[in-house]
N, C-alpha and C. Protein backbone atom coordinates (compact mmCIF):
# COMPACT_ATOMS: atom_id res chain seq x y z
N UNK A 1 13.26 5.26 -6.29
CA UNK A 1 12.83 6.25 -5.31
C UNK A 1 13.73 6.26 -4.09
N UNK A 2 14.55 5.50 -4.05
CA UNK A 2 15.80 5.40 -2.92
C UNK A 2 15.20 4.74 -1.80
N UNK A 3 14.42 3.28 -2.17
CA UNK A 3 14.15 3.04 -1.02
C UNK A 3 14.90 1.72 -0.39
N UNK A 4 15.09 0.85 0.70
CA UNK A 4 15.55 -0.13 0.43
C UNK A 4 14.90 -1.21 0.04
N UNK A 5 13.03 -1.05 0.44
CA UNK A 5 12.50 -2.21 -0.17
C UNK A 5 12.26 -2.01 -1.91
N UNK A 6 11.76 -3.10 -2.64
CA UNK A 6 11.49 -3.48 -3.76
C UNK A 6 10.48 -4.26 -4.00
N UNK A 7 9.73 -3.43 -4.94
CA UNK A 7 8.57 -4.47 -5.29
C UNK A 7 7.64 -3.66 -5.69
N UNK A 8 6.41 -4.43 -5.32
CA UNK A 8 5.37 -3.62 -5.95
C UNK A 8 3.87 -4.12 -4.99
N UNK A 9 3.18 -2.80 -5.15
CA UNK A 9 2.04 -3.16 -4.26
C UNK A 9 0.93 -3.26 -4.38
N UNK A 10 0.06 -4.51 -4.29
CA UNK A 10 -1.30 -5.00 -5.01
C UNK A 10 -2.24 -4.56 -4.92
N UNK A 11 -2.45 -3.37 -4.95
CA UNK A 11 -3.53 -2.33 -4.24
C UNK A 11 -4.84 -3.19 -5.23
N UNK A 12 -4.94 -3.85 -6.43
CA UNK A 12 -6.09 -4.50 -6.85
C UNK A 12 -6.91 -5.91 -5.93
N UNK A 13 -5.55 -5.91 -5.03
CA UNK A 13 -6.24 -7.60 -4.31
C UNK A 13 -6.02 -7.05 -2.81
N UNK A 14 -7.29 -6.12 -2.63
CA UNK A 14 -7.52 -5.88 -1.64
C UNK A 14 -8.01 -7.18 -0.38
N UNK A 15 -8.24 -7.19 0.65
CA UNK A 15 -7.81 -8.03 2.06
C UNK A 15 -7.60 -7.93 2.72
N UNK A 16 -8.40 -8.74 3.73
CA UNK A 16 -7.76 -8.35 5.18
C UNK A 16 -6.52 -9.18 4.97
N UNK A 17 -6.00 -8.52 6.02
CA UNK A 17 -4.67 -9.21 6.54
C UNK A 17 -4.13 -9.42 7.98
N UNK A 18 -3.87 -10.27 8.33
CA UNK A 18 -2.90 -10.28 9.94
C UNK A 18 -1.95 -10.27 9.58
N UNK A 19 -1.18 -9.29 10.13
CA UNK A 19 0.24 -8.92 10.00
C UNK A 19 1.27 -9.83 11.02
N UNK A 20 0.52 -10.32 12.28
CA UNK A 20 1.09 -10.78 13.19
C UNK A 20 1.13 -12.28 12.41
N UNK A 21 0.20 -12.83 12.12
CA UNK A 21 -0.27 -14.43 11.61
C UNK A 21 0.90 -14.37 10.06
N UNK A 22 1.38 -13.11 9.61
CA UNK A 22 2.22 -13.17 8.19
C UNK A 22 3.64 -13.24 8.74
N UNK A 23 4.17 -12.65 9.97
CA UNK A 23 5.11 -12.71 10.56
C UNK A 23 5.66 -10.97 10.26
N UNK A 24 5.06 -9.83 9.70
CA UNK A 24 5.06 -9.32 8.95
C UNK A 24 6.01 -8.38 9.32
N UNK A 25 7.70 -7.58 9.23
CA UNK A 25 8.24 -6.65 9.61
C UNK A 25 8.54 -5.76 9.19
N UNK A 26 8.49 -4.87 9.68
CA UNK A 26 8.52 -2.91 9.37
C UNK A 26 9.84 -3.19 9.06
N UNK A 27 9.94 -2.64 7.90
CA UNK A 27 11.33 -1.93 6.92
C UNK A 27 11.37 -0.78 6.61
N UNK A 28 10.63 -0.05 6.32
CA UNK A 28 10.81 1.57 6.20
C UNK A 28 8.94 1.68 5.79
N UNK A 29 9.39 3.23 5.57
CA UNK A 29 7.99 3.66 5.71
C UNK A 29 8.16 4.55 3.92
N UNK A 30 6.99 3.86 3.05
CA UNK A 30 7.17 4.41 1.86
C UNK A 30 7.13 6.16 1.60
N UNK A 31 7.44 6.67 0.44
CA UNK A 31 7.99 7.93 0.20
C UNK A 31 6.07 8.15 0.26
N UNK A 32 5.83 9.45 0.35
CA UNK A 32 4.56 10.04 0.33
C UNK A 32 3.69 9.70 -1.58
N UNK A 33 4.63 9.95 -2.04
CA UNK A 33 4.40 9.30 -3.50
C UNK A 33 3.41 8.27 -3.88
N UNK A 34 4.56 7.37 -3.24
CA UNK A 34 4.38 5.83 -3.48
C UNK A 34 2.71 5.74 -2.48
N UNK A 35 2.60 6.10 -1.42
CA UNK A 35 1.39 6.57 -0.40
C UNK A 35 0.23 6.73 -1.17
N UNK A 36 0.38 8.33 -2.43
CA UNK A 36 -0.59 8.69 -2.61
C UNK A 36 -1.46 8.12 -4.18
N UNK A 37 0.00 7.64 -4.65
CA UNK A 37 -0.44 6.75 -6.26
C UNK A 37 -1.41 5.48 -5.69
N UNK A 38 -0.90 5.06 -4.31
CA UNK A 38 -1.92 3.56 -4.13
C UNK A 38 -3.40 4.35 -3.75
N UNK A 39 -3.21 5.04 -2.73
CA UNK A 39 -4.79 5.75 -2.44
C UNK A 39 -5.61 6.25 -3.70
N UNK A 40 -4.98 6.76 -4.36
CA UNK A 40 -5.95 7.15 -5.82
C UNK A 40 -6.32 5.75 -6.58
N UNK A 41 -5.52 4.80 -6.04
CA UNK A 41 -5.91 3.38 -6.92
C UNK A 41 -6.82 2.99 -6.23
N UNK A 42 -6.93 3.04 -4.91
CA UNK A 42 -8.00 2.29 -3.69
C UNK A 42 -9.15 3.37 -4.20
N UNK A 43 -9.30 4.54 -4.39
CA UNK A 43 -10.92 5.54 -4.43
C UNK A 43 -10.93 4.93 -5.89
N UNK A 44 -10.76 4.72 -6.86
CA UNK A 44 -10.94 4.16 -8.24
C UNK A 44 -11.40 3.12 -7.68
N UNK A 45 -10.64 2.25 -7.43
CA UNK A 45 -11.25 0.54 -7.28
C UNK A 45 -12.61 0.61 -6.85
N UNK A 46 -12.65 1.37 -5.21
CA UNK A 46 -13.67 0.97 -4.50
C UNK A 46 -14.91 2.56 -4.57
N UNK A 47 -14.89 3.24 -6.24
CA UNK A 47 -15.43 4.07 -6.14
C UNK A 47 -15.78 4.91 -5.14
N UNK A 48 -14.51 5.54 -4.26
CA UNK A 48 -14.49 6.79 -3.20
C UNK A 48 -13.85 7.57 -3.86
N UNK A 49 -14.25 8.83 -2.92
CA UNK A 49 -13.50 10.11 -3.27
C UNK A 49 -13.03 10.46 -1.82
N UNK A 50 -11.77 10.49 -1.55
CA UNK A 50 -11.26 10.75 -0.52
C UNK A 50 -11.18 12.84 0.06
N UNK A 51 -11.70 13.10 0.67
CA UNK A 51 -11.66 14.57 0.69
C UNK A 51 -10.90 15.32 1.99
């Protein structure tokens, strides 16, 4: 998708998270795509319908 990160994202092992306590740094901001494939995975998981 031309991005520079790589990987993949665990949208099944949902969590809180501290981003500050992970050390956590902004690298880019994913393609709208990549955005909307995880949100349709989050309303499946957690039975929502986003409207």
């Amino acid at each position: 998708m031309g991005l520079e990160t790589q990987g993949v994202v665990l949208v099944n092992d949902i969590r809180s998270l501290d981003p500050i306590a992970r050390r956590a740094v902004y690298i880019e901001k994913a393609d709208a795509v990549v955005i909307d494939e995880c949100l349709a995975k989050l309303e499946a998981i957690l039975g929502y319908e986003a409207k």
